[in-house]
PDB file of N, CA and C in Angstrom:
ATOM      1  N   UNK A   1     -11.139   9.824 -26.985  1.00  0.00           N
ATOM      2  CA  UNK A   1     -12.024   8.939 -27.684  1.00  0.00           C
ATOM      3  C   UNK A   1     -11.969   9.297 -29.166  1.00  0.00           C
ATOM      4  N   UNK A   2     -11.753   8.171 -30.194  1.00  0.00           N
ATOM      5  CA  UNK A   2     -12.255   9.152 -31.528  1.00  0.00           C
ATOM      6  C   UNK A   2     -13.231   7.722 -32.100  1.00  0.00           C
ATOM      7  N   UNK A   3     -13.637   8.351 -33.506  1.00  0.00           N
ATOM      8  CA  UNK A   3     -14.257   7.694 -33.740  1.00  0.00           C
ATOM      9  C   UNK A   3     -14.355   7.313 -35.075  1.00  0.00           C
ATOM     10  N   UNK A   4     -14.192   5.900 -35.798  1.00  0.00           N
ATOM     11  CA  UNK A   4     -13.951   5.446 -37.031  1.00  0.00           C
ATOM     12  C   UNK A   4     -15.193   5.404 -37.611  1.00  0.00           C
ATOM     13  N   UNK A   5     -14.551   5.504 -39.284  1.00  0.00           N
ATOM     14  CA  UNK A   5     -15.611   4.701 -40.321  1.00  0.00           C
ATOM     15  C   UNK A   5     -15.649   3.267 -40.616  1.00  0.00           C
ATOM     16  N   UNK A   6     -16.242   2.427 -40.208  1.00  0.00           N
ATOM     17  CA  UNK A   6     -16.284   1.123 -40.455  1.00  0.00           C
ATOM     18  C   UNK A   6     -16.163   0.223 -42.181  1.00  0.00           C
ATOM     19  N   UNK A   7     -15.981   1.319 -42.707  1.00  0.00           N
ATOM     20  CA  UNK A   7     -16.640   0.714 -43.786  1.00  0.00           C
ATOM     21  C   UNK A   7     -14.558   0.270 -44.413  1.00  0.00           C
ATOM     22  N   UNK A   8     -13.978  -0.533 -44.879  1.00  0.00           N
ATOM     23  CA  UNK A   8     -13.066  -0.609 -45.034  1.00  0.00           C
ATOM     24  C   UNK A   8     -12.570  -0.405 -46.739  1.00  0.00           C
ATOM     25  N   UNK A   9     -14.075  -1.077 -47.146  1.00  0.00           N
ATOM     26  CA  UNK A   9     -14.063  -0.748 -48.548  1.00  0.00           C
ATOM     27  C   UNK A   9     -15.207  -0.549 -49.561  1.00  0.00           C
ATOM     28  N   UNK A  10     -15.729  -0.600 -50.287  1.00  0.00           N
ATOM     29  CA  UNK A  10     -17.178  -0.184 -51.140  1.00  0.00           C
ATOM     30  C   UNK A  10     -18.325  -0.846 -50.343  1.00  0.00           C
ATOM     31  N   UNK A  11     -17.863  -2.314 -50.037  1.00  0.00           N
ATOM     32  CA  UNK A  11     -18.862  -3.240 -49.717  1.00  0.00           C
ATOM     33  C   UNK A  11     -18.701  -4.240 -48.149  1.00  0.00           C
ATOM     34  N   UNK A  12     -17.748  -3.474 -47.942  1.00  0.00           N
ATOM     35  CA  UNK A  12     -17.492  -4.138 -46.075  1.00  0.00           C
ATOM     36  C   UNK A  12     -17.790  -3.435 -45.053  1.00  0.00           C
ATOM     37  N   UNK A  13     -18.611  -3.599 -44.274  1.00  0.00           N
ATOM     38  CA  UNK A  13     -18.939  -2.580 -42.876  1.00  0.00           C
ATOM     39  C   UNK A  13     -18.435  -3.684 -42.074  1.00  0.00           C
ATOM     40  N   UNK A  14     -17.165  -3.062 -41.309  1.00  0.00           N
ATOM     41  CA  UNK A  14     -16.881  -4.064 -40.093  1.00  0.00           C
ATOM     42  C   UNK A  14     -17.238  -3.976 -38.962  1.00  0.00           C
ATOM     43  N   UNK A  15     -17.103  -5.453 -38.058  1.00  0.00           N
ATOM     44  CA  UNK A  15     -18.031  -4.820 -37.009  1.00  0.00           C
ATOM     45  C   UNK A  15     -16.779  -5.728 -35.747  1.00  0.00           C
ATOM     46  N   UNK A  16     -16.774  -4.673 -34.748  1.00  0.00           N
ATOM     47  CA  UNK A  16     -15.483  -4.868 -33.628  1.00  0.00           C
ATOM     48  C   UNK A  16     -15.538  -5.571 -32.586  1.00  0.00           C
ATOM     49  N   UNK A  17     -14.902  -6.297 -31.913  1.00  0.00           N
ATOM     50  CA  UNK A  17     -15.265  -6.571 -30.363  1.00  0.00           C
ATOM     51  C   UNK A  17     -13.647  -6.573 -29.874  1.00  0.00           C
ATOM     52  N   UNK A  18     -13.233  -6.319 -28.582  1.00  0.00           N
ATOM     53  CA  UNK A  18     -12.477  -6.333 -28.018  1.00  0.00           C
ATOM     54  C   UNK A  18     -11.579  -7.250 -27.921  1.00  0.00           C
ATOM     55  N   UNK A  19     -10.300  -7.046 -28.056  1.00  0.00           N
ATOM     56  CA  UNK A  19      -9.121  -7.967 -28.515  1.00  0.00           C
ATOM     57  C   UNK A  19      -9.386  -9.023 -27.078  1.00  0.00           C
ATOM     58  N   UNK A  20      -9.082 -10.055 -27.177  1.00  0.00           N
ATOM     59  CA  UNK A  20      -8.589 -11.278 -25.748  1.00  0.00           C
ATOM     60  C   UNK A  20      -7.666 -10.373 -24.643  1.00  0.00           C
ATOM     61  N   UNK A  21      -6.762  -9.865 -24.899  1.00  0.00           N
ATOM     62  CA  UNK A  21      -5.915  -9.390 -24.214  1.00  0.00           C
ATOM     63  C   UNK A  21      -6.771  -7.378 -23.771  1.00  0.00           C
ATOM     64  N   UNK A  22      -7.168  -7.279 -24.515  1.00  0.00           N
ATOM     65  CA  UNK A  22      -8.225  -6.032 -23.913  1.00  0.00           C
ATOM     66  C   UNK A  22      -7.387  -4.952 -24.619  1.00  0.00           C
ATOM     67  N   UNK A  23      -6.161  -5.005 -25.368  1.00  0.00           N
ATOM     68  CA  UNK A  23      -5.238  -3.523 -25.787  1.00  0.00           C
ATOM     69  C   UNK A  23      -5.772  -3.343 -27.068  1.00  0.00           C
ATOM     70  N   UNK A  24      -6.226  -4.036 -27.519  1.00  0.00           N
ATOM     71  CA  UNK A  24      -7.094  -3.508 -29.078  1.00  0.00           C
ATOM     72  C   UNK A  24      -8.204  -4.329 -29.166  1.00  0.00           C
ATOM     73  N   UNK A  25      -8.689  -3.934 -30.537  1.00  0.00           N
ATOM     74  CA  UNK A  25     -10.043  -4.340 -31.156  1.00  0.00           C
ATOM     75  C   UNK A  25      -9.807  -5.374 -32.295  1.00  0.00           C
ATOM     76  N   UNK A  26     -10.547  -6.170 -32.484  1.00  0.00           N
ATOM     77  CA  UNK A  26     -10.598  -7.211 -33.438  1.00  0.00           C
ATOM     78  C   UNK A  26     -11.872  -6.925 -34.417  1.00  0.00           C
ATOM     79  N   UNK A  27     -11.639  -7.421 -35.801  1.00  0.00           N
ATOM     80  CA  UNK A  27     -12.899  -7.518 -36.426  1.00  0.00           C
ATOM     81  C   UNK A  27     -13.457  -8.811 -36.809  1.00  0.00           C
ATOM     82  N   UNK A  28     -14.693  -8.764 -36.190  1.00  0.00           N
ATOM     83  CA  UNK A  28     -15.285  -9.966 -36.293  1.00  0.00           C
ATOM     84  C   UNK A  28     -15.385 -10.745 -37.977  1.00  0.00           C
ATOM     85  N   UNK A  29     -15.721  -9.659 -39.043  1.00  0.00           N
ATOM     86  CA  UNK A  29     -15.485 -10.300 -40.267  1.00  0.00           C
ATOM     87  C   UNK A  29     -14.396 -11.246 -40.410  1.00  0.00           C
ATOM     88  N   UNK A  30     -13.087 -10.623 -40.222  1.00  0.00           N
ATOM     89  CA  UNK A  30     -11.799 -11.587 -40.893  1.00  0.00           C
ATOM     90  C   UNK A  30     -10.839 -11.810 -39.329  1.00  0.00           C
ATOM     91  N   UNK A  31     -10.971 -11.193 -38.342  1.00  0.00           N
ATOM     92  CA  UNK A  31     -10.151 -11.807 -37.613  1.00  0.00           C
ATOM     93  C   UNK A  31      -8.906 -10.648 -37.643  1.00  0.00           C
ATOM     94  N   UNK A  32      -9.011  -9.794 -38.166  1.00  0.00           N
ATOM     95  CA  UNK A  32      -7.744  -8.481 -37.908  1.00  0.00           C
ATOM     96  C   UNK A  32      -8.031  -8.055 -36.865  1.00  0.00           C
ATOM     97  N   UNK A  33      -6.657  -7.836 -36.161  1.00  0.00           N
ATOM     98  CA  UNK A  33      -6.062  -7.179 -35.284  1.00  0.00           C
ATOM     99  C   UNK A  33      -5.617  -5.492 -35.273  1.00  0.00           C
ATOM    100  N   UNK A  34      -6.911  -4.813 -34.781  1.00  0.00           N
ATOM    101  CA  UNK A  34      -6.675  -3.247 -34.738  1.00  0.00           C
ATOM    102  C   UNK A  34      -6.273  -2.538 -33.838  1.00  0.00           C
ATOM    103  N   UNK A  35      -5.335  -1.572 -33.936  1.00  0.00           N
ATOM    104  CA  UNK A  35      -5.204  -0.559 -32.454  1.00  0.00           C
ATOM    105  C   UNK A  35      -6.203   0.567 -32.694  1.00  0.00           C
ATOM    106  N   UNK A  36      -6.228   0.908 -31.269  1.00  0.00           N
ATOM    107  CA  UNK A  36      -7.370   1.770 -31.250  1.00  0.00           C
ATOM    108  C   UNK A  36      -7.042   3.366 -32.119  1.00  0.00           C
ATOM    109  N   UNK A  37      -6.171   3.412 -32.364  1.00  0.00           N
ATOM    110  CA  UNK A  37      -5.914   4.683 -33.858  1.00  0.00           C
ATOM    111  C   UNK A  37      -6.130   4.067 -35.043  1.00  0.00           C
ATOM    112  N   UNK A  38      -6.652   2.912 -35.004  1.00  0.00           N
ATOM    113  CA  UNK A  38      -7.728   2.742 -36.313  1.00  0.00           C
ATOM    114  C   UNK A  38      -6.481   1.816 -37.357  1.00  0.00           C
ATOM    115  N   UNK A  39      -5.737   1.789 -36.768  1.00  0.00           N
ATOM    116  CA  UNK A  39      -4.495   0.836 -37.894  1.00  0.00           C
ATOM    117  C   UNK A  39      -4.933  -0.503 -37.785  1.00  0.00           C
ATOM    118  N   UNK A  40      -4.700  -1.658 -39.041  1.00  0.00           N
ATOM    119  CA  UNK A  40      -4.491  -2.449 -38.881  1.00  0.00           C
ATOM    120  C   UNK A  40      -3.181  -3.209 -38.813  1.00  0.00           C
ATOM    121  N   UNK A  41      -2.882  -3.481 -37.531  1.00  0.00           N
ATOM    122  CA  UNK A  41      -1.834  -4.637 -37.415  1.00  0.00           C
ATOM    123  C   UNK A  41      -1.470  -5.508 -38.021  1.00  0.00           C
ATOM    124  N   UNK A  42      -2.604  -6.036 -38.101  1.00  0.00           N
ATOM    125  CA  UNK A  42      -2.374  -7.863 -38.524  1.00  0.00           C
ATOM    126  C   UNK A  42      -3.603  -8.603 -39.017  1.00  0.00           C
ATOM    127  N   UNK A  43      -3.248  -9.147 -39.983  1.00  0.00           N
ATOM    128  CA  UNK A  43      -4.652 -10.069 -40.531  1.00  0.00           C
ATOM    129  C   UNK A  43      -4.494  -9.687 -41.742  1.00  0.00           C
ATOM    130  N   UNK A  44      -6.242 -10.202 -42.535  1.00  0.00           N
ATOM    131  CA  UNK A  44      -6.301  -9.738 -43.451  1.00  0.00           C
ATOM    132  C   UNK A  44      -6.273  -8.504 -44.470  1.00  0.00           C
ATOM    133  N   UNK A  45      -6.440  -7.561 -42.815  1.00  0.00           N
ATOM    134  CA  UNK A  45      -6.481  -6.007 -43.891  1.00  0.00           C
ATOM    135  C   UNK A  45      -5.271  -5.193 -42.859  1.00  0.00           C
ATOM    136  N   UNK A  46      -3.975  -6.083 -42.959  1.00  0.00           N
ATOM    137  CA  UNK A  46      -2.945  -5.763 -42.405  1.00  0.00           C
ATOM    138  C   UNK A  46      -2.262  -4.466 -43.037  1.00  0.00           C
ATOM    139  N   UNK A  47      -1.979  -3.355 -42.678  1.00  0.00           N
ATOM    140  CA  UNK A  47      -1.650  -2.181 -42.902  1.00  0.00           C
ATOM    141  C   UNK A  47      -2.416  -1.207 -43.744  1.00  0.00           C
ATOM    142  N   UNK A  48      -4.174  -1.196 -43.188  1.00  0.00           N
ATOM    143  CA  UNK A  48      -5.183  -0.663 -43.837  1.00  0.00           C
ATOM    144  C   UNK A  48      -4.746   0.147 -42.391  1.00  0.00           C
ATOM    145  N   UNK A  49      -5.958   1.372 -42.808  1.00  0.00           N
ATOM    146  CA  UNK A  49      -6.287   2.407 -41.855  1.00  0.00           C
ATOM    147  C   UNK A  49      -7.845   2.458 -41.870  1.00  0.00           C
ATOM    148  N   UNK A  50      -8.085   3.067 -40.857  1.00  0.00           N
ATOM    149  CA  UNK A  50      -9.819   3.402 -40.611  1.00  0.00           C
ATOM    150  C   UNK A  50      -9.477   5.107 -41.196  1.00  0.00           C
ATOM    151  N   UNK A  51     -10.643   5.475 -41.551  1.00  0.00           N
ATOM    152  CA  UNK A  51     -11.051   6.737 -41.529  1.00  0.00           C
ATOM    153  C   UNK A  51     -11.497   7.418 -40.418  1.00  0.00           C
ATOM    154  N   UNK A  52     -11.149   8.530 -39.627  1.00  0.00           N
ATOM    155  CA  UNK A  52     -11.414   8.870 -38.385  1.00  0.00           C
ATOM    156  C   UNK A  52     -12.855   9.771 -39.223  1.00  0.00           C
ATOM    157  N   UNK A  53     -13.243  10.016 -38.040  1.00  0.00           N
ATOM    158  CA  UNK A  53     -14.894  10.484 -38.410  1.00  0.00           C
ATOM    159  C   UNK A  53     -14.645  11.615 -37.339  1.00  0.00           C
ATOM    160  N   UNK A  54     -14.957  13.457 -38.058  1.00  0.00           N
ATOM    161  CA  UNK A  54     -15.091  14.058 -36.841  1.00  0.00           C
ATOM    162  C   UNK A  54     -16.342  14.251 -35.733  1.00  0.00           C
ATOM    163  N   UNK A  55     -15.684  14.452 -34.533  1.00  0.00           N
ATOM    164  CA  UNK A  55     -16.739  14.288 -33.345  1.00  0.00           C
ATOM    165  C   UNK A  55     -16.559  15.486 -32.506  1.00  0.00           C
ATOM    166  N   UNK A  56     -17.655  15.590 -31.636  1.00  0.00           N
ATOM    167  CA  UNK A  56     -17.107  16.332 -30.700  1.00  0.00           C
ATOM    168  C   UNK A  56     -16.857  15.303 -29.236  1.00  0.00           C
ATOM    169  N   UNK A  57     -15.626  15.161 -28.353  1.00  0.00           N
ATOM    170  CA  UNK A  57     -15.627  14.295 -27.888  1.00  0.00           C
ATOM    171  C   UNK A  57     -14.728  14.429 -26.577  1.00  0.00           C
ATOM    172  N   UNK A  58     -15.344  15.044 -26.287  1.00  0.00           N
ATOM    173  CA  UNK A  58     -15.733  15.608 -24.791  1.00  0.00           C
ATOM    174  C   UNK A  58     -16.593  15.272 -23.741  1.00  0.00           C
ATOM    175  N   UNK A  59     -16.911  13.765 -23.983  1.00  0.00           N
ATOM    176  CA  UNK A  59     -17.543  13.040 -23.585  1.00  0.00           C
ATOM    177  C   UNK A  59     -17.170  12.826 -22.169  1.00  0.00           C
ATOM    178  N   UNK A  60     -17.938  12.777 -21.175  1.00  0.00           N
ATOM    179  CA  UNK A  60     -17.348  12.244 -20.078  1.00  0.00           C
ATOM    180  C   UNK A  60     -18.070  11.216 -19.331  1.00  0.00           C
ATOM    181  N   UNK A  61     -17.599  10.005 -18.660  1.00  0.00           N
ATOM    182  CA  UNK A  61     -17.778   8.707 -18.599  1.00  0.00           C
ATOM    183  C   UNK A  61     -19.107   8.891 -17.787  1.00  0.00           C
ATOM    184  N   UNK A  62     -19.558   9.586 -16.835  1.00  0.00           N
ATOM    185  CA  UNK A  62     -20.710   9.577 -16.281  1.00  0.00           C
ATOM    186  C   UNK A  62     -21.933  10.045 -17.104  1.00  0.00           C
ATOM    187  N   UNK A  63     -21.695  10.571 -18.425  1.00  0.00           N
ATOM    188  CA  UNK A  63     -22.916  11.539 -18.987  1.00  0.00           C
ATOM    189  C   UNK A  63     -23.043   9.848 -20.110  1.00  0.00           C
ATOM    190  N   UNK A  64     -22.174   9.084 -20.540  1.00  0.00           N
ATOM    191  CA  UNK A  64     -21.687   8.389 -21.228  1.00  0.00           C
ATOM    192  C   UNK A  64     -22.736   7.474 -20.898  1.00  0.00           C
ATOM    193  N   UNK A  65     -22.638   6.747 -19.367  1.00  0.00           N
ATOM    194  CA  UNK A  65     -22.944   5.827 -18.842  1.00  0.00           C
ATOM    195  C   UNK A  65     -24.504   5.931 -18.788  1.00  0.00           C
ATOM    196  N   UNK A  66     -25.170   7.162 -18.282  1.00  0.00           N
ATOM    197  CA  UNK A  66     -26.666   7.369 -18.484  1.00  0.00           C
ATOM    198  C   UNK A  66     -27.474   6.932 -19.700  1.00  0.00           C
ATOM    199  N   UNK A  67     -26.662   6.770 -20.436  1.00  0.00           N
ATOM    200  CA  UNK A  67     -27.272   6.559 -21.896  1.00  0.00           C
ATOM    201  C   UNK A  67     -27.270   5.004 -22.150  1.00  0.00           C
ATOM    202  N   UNK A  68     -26.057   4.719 -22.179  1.00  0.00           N
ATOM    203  CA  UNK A  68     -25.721   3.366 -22.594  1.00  0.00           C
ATOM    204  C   UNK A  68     -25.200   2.181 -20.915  1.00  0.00           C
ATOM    205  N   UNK A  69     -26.098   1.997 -20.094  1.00  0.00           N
ATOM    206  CA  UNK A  69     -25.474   1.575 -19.042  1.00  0.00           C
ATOM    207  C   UNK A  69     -25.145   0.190 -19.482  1.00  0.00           C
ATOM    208  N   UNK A  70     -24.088   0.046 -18.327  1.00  0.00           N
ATOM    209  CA  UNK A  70     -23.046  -1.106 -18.912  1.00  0.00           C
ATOM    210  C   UNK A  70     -22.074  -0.960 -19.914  1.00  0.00           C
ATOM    211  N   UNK A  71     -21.962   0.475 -21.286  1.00  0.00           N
ATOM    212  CA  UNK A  71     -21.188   0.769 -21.667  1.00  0.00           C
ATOM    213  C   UNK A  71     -19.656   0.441 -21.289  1.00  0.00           C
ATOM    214  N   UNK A  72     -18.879   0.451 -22.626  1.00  0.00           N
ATOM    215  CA  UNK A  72     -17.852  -0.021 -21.694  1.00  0.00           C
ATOM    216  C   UNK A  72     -16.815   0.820 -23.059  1.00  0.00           C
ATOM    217  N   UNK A  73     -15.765   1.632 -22.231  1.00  0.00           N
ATOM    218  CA  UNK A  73     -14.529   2.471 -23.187  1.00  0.00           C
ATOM    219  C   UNK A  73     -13.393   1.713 -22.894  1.00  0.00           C
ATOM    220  N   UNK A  74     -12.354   1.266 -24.001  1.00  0.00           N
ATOM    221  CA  UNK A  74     -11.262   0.515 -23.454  1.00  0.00           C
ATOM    222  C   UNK A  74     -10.537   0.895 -24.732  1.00  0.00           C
ATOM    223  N   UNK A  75      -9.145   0.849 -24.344  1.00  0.00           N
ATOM    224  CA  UNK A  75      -7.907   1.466 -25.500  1.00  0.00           C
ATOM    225  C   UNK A  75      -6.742   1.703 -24.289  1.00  0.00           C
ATOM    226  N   UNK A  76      -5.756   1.965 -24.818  1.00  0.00           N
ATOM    227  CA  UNK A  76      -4.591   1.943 -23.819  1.00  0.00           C
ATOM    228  C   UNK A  76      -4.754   2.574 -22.500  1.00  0.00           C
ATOM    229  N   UNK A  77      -4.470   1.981 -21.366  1.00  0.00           N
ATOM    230  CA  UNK A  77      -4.802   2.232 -20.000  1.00  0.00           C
ATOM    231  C   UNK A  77      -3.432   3.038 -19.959  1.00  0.00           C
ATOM    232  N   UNK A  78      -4.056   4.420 -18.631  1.00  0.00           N
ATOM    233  CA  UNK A  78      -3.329   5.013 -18.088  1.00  0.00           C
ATOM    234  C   UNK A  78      -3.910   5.434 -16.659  1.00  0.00           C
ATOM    235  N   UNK A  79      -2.532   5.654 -16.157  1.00  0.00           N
ATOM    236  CA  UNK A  79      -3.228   6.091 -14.924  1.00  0.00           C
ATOM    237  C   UNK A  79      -2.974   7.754 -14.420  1.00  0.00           C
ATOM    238  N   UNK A  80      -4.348   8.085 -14.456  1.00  0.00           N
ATOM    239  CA  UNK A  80      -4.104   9.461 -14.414  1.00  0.00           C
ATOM    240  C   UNK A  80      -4.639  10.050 -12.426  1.00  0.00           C
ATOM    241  N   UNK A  81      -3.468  10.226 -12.012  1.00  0.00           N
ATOM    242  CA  UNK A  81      -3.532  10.830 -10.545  1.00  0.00           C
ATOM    243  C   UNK A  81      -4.113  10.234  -9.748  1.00  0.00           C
ATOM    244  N   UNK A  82      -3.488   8.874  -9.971  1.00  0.00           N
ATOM    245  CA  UNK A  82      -3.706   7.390  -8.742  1.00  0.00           C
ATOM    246  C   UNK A  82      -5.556   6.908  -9.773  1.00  0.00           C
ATOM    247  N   UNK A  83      -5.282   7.019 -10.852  1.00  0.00           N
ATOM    248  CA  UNK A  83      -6.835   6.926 -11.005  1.00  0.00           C
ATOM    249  C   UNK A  83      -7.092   5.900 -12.538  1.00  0.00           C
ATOM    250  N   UNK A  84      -7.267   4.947 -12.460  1.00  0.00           N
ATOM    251  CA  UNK A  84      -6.914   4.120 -13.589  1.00  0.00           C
ATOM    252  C   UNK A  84      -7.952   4.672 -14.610  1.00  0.00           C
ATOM    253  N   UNK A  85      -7.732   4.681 -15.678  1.00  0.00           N
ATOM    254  CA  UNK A  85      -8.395   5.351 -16.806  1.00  0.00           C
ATOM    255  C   UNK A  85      -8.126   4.870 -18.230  1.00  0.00           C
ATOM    256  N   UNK A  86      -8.673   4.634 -19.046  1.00  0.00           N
ATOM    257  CA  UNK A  86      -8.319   4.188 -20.522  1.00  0.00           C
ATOM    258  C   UNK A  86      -8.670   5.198 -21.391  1.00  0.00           C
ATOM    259  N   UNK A  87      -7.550   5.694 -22.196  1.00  0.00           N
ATOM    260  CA  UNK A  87      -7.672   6.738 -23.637  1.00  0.00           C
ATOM    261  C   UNK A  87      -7.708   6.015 -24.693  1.00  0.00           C
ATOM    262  N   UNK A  88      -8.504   6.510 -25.640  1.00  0.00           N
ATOM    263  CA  UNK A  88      -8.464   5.460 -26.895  1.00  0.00           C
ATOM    264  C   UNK A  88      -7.873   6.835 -28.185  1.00  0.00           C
TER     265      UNK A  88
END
């Protein structure tokens, strides 16, 4: 899991929702296309970066879920030991 600074520039806090296809994040401001390492792909702030923010992040999906139920983690799926899982 890591975790970005939203802010892209003096006066923009962006705010994300999940790409159509579910492999990245979109920003609702302009419509860019982000991977979950914080790059921009495509759009308007095409070959910007996020600032990673340090965390401790050791999070695990059940301590996760108590807090925020219905939470939801998504970034490239893997399957770890017959066990579908997403790392971001």
């Amino acid at each position: 899991m890591q975790v970005f600074d939203r802010n892209i520039n003096d006066d923009t806090i962006l705010t994300f929702r999940k790409s159509d296809d579910g492999n990245n994040i979109v920003d609702i401001e302009s419509g860019s296309d982000w991977s979950v390492t914080g790059e921009c792909k495509s759009g308007h702030y095409a070959g910007s970066q996020l600032s990673p923010i340090a965390h401790y992040n050791k999070i695990f999906w059940y301590v996760w879920s108590d807090y925020f139920p219905g939470g939801e983690i998504f970034g490239v799926p893997h399957n770890v030991e017959n066990i579908s899982a997403s790392v971001a």
